[in-house]
Protein backbone atom coordinates (compact mmCIF):
# COMPACT_ATOMS: atom_id res chain seq x y z
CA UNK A 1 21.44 81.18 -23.59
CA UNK A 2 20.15 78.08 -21.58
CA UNK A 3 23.21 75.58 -21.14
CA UNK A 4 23.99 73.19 -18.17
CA UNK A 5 24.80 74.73 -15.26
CA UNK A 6 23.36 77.90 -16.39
CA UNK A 7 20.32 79.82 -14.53
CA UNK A 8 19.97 79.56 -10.31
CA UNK A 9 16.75 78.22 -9.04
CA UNK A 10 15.18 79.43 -5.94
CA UNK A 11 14.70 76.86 -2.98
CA UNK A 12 11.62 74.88 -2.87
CA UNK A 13 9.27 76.18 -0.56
CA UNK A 14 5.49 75.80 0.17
CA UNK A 15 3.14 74.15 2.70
CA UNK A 16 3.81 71.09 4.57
CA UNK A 17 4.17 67.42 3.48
CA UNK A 18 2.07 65.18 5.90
CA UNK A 19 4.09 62.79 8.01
CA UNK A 20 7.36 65.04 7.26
CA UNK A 21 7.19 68.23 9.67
CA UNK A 22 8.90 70.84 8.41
CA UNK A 23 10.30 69.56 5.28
CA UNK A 24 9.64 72.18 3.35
CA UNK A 25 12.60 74.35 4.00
CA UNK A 26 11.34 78.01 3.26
CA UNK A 27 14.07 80.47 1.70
CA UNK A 28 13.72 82.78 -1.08
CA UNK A 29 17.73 82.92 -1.83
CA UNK A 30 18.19 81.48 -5.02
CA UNK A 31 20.20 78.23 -4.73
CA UNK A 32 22.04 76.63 -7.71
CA UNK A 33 20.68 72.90 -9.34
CA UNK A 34 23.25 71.11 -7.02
CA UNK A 35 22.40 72.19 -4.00
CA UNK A 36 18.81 71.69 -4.62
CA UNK A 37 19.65 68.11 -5.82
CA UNK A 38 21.72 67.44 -2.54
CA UNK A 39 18.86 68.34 -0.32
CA UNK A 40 15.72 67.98 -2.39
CA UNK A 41 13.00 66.28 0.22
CA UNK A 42 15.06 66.00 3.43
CA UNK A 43 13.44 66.62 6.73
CA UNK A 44 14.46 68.82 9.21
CA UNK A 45 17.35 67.46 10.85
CA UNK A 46 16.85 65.66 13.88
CA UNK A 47 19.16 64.75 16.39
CA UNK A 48 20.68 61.05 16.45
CA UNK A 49 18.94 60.52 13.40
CA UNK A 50 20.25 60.24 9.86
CA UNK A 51 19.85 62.83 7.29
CA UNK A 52 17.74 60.82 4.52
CA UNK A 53 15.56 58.31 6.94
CA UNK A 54 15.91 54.89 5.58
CA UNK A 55 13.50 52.74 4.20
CA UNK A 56 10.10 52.25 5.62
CA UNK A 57 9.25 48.51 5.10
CA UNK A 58 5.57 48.34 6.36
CA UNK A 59 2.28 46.95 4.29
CA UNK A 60 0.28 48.51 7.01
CA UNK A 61 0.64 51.31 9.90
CA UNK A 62 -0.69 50.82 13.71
CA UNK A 63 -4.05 52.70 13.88
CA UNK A 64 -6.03 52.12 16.64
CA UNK A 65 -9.53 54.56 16.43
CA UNK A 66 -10.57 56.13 13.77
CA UNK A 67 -8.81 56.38 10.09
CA UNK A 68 -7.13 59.28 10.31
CA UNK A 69 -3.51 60.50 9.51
CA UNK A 70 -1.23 60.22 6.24
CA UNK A 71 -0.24 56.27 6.67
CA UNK A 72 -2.98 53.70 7.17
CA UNK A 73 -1.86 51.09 4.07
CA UNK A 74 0.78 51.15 2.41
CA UNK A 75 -0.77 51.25 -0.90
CA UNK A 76 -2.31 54.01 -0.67
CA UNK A 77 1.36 56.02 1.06
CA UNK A 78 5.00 55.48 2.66
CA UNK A 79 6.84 57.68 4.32
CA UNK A 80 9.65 56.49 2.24
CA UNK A 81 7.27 57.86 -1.06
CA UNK A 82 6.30 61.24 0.79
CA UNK A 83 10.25 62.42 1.00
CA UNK A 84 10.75 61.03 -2.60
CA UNK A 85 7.70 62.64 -3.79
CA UNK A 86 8.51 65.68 -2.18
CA UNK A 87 12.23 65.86 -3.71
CA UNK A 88 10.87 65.31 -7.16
CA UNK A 89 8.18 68.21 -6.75
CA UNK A 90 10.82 70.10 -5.06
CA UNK A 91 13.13 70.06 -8.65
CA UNK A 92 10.16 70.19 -11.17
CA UNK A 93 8.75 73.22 -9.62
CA UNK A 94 8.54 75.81 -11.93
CA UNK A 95 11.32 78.94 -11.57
CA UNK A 96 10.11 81.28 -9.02
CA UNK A 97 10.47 85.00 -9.36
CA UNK A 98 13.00 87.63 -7.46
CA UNK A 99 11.75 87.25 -3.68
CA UNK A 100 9.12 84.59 -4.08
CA UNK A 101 8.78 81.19 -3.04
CA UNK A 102 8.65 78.31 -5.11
CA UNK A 103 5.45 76.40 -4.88
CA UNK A 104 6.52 73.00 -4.95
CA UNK A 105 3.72 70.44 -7.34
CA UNK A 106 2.13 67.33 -6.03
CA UNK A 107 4.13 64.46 -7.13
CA UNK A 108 3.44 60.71 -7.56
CA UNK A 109 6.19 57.88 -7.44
CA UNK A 110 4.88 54.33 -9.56
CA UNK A 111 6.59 51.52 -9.95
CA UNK A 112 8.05 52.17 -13.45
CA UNK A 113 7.71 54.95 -16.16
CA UNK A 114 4.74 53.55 -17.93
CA UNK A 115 2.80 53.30 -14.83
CA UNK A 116 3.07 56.45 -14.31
CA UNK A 117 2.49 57.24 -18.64
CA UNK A 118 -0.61 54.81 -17.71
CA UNK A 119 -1.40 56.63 -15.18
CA UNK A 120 -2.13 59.95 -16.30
CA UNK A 121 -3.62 58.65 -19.98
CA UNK A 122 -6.06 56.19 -18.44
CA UNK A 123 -6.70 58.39 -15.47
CA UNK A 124 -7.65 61.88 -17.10
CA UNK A 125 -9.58 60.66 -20.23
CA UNK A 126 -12.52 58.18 -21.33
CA UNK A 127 -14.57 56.71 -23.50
CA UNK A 128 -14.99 59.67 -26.54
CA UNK A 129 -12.35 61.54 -25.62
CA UNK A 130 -9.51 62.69 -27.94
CA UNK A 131 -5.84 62.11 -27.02
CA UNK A 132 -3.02 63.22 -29.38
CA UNK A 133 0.50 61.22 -29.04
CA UNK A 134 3.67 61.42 -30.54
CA UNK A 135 4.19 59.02 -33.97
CA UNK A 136 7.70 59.18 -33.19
CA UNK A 137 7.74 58.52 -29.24
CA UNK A 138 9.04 55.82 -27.06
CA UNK A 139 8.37 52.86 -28.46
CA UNK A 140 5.63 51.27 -25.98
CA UNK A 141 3.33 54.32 -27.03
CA UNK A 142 1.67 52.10 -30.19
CA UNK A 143 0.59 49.63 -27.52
CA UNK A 144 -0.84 52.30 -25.75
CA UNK A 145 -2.32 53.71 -28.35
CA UNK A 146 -4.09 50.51 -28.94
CA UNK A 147 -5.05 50.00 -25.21
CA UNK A 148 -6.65 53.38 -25.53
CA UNK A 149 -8.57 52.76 -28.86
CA UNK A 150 -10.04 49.71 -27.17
CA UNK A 151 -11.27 51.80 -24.85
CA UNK A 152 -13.46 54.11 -26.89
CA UNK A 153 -10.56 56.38 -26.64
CA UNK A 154 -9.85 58.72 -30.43
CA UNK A 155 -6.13 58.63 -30.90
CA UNK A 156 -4.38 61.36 -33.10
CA UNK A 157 -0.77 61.00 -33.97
CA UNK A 158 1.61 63.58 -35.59
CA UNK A 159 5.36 63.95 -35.89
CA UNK A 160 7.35 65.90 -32.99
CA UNK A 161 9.53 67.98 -35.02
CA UNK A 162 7.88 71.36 -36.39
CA UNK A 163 5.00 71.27 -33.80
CA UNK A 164 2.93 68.94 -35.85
CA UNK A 165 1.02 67.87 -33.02
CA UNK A 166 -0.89 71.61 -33.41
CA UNK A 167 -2.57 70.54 -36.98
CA UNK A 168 -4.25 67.26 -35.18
CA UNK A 169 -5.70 69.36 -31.24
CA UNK A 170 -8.52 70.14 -32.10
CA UNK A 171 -11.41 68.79 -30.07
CA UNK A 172 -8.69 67.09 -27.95
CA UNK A 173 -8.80 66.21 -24.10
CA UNK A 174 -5.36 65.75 -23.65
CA UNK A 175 -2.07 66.28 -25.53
CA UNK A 176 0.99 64.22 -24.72
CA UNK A 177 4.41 65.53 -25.81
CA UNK A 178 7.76 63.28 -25.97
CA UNK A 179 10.47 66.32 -26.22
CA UNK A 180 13.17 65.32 -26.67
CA UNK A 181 11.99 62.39 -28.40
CA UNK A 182 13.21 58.97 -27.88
CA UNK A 183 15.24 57.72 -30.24
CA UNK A 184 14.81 60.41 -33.04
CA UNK A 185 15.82 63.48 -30.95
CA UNK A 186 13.44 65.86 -32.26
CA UNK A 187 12.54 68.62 -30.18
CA UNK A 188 8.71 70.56 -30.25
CA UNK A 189 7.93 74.20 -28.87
CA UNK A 190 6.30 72.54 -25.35
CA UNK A 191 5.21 76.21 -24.70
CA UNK A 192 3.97 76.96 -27.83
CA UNK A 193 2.05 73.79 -27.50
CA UNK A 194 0.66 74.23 -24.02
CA UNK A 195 -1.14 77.36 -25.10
CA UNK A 196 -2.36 75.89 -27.97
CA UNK A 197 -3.56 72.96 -26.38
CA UNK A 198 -5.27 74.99 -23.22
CA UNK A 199 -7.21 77.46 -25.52
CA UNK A 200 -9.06 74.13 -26.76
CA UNK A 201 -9.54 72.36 -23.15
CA UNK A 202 -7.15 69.75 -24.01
CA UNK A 203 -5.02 69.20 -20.56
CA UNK A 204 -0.69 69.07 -21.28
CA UNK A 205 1.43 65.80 -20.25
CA UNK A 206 5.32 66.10 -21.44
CA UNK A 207 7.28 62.89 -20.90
CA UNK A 208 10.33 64.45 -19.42
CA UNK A 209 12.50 61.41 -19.06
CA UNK A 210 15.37 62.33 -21.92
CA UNK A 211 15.94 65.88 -20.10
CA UNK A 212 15.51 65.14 -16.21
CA UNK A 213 14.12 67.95 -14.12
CA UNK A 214 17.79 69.38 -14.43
CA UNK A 215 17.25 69.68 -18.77
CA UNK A 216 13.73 70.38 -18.67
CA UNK A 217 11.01 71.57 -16.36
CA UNK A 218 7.57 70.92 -18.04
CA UNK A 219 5.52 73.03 -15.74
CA UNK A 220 7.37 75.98 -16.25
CA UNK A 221 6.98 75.57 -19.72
CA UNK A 222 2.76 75.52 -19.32
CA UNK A 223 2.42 71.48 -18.88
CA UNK A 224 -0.14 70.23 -16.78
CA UNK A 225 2.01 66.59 -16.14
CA UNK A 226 5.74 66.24 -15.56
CA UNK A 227 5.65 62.40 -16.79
CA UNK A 228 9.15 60.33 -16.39
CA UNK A 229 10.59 57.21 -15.73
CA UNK A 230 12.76 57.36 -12.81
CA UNK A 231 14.53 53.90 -14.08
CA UNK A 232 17.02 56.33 -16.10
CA UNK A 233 18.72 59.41 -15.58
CA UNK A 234 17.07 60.61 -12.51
CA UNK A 235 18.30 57.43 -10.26
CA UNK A 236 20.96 57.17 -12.89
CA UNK A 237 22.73 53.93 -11.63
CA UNK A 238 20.72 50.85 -13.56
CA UNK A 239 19.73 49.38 -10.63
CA UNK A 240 15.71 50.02 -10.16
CA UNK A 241 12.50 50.66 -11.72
CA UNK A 242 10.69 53.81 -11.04
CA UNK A 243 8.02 56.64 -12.29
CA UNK A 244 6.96 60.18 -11.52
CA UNK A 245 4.09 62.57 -12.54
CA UNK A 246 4.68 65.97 -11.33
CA UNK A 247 0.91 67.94 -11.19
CA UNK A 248 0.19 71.59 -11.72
CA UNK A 249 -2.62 71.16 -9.37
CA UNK A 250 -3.61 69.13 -6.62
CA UNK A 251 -7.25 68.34 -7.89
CA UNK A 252 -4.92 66.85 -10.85
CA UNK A 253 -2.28 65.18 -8.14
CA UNK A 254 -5.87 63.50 -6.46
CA UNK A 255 -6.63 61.70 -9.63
CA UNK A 256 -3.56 60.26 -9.86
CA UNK A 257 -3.29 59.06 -6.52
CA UNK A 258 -6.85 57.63 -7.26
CA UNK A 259 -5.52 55.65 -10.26
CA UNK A 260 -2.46 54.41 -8.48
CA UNK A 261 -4.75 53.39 -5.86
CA UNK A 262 -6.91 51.16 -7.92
CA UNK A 263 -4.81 49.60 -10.08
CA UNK A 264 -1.48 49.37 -7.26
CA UNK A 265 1.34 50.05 -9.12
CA UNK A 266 3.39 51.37 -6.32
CA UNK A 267 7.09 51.46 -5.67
CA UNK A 268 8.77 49.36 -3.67
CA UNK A 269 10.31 51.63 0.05
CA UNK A 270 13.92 50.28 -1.32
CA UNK A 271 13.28 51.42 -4.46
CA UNK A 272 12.04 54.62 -3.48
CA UNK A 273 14.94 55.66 -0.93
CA UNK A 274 17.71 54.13 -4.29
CA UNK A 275 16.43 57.05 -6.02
CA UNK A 276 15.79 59.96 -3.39
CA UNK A 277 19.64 58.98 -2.41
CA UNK A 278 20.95 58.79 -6.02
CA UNK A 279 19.54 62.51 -6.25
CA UNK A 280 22.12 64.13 -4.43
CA UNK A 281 24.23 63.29 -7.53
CA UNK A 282 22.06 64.21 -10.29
CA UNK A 283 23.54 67.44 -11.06
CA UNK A 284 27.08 65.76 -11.23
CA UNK A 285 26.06 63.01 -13.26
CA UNK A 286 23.92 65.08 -15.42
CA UNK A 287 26.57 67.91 -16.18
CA UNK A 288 29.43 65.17 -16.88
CA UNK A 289 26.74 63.14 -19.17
CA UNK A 290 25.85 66.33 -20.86
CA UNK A 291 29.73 67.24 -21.44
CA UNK A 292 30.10 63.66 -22.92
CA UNK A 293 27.27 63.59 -24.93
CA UNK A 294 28.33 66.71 -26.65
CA UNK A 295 32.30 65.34 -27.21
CA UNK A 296 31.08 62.49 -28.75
CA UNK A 297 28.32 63.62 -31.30
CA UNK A 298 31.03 66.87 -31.95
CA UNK A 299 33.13 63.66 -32.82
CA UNK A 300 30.96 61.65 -34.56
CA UNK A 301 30.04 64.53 -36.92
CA UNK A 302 33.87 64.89 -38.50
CA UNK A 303 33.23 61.02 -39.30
CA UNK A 304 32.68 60.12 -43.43
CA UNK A 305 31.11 57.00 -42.22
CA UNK A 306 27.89 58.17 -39.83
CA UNK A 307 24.99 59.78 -40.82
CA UNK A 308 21.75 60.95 -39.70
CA UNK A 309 23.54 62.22 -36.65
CA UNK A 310 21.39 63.89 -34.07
CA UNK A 311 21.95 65.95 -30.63
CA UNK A 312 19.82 68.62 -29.75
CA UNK A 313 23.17 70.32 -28.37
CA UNK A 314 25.40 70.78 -31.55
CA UNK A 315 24.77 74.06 -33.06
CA UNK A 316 23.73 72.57 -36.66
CA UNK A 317 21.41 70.14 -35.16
CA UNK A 318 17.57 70.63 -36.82
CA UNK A 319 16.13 71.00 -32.85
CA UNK A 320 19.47 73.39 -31.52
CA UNK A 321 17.53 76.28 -31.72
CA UNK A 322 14.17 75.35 -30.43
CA UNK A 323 16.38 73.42 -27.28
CA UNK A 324 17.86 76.25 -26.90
CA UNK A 325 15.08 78.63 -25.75
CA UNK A 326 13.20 75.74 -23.41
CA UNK A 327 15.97 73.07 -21.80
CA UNK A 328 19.12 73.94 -19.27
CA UNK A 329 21.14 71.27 -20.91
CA UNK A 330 20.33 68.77 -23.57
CA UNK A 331 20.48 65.26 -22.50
CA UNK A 332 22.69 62.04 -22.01
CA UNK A 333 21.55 60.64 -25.77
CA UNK A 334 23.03 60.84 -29.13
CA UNK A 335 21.55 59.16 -31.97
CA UNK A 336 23.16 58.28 -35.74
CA UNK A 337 22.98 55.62 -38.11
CA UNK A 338 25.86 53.30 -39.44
CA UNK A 339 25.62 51.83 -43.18
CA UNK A 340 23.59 48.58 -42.26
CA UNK A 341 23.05 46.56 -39.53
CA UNK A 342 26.45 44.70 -40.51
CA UNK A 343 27.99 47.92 -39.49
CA UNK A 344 26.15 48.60 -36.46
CA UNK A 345 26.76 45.33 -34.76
CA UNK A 346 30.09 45.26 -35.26
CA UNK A 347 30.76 48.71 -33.81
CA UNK A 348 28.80 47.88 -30.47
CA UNK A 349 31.22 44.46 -30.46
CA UNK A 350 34.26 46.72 -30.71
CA UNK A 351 33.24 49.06 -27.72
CA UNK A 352 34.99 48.50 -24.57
CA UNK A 353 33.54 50.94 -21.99
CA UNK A 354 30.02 50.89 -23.30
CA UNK A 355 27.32 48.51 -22.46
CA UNK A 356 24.95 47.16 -25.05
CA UNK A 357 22.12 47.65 -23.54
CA UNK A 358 18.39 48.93 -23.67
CA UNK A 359 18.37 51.83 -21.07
CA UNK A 360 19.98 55.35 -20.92
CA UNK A 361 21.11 58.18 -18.33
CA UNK A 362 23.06 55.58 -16.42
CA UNK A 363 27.15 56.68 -15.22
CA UNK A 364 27.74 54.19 -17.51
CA UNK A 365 27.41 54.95 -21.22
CA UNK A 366 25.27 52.03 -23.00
CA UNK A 367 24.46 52.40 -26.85
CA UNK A 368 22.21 49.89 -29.05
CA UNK A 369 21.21 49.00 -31.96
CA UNK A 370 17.52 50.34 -32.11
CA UNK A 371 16.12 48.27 -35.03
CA UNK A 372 16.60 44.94 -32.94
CA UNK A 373 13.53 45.30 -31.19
CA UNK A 374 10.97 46.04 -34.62
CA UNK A 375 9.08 48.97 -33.10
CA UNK A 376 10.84 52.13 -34.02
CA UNK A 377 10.70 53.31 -37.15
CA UNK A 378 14.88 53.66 -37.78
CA UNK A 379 17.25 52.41 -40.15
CA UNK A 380 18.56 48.92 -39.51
CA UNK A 381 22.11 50.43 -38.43
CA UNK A 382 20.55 53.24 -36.19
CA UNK A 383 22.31 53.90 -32.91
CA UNK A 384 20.82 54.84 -29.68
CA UNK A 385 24.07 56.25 -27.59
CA UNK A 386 23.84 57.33 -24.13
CA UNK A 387 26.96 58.71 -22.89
CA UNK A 388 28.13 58.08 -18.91
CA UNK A 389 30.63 59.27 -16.38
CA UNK A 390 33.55 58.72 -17.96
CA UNK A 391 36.50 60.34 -18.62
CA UNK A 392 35.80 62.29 -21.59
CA UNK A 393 38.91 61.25 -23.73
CA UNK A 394 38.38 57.93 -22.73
CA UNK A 395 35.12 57.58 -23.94
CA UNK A 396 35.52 59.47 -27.22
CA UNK A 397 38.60 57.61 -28.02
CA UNK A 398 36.97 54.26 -27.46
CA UNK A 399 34.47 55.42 -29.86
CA UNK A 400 36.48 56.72 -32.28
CA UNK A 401 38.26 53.47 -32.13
CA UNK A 402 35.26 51.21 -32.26
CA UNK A 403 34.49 52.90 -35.74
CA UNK A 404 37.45 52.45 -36.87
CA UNK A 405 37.46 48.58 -36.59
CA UNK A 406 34.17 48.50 -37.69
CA UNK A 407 35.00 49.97 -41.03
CA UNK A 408 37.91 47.92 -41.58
CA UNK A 409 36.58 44.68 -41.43
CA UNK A 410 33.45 42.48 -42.21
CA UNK A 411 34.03 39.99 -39.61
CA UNK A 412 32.97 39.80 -35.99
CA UNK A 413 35.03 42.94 -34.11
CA UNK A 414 36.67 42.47 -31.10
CA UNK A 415 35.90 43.73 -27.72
CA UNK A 416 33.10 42.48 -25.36
């Protein structure tokens, strides 16, 4: 059964990266998700030099003759970008069989996740074409989904859970998937989709930001897009914006670049290296996350006063089995809802190791109160949770303890 930690990946391997000779370290032994994380993208070692090369802060390259080579302007490419891009790739390559190489895809870095959602909607469709979103997705998608409609774009919607999105392909050009989904936590059959969605023409994107290419890989699962935003579990430390789109081909991975091109939505080099350094930790962070995601919503479900609890990881959850069969672990993210809004505010007040904030996947946990931004459809005391680093029994506890004060009183909680 798929789990964290579970299942050994081979290394990456395939042809080389321009501007980074021989980054591609060939092997067929199959390495484990940590030691692809701590040396996804590095160069070959080179004497005197660091490991990861810092940060290339150029906004254009000598080039004297003609225009030639893989850095000319620096919106177009940085070699900061290039080792990023190729770490990515390098962990949302699809599993290679016994003896074989991985092929690792084209990536793109952008400056946030919905550059890079932008990106490959605005890039790979126009005017008469059919794209089919998630109702039940992140919550920017409705503006996108009116951004595409203005367009001449057709927009279909259907629910994540139960594959609904098969009843509305038909005639579609593209299919974008949100599994799991953020903040419901339903979870779709990507596979299932994918073939569905090829046998009609309709290219695959999966927004893959909830699972991290440690949780999830898309393109093993039949996408044509690995879509995320870097900003949350995959640099993992709240301190930068980023996106990704992993491509199954490179005709794809050109009209991306294209788009990024035109409309410059490109990383910043500091950026970039924040995130290609904070991989080396993902599988730590992500494993320990997992762990406390699962301790809390195993606690949360023994309590009288939450309901609508979901986590794609407890065995009675409606997505458990369907998770099961496609992700390695299950995410940073539990979701349930508290009696009323009352209720929910008070129990963020009482925390005392958990940020109220917007984001997740950070070593920090953060939870929120969903409804106060209008543009989900959740309960007024729903709870987006996303559990950290912590100690385990530390974090539980202060949860545990939180809803405790937040059931015995109607005033203002203390805590932070």
């Amino acid at each position: 059964m798929p789990g964290p930690g579970r299942g050994r990946e081979p290394g990456a391997a395939g042809s080389r990266t321009p501007g980074t000779e021989g980054a591609e370290h060939v092997t067929t032994a199959p390495l484990g998700d940590g030691t692809r994380a701590v040396r996804a993208g590095l160069p070959e070692p080179v004497k005197n030099r660091p490991t990861l090369p810092g940060p290339v802060f150029a906004s254009h390259f000598h080039l004297p003759g003609e225009v030639d080579g893989p850095y000319t302007y620096a919106r177009d490419n940085n070699p900061t970008w290039t080792l990023l891009e190729r770490a990515i790739g390098e962990l949302e390559a699809p599993r290679a069989g016994a003896g074989e190489s991985a092929e690792v895809p084209e990536t793109v870095v952008f400056a946030s996740g919905m550059a890079a959602v932008s990106a490959v909607l605005l890039s790979q469709v126009s005017a008469g074409d059919t794209v089919v979103l998630p109702d039940d997705g992140y919550q920017v998608l409705p503006l996108v989904r009116e951004q595409l409609q203005a367009y001449g774009i057709r927009v279909r919607t259907a629910p994540t859970a139960g594959d609904a999105q098969l009843e509305v392909l038909d005639g579609a050009r593209l299919l974008w998937i949100e599994s799991p989904s953020n903040p419901g936590l339903d979870v779709c059959d990507i596979r299932r989709l994918a073939e569905a969605a090829h046998a009609g023409g309709a290219l695959v994107a999966v927004d893959n930001t909830l699972a991290t290419p440690l949780g999830q890989r898309p393109l093993e699962l039949g996408a044509d897009f690995a879509v995320a935003s870097g900003t949350k579990g995959l640099s993992g430390h709240g301190d930068l914006l980023l996106g990704y789109v992993a491509c199954r081909t490179p005709e794809l991975a050109g009209r991306i670049q294209h788009w990024r091109k035109i409309v410059g939505a490109i990383p910043g080099p500091m950026e970039a290296w924040l995130a290609h350094r904070s991989l080396a930790t993902l599988q730590l962070r992500t494993h320990r996350q997992w762990a406390n995601a699962l301790a809390v919503a195993e606690a949360l479900a023994a309590r009288a006063d939450v309901s609508g609890l979901r986590y794609p990881g407890l065995p009675g959850d409606l997505s458990h089995k369907t998770a099961t069969g496609q992700m390695h672990g299950y995410g940073s993210v539990v979701s349930f809802t508290l009696a009323d809004r009352g209720h929910a505010e008070r129990f963020l007040r009482a925390l005392t190791l958990v940020e109220d904030a917007t984001s997740f996947g950070g070593v920090r946990s953060t939870a929120e109160r969903r409804g106060r931004w209008g543009g989900d459809a959740v309960p007024e005391g729903f709870i987006r949770f996303s559990a950290g680093a912590e100690d385990t029994e530390d974090l539980v506890a202060d949860v545990l303890r939180a809803l405790g004060r937040a059931a015995a009183t109607e005033g203002p909680a203390s805590g932070h």
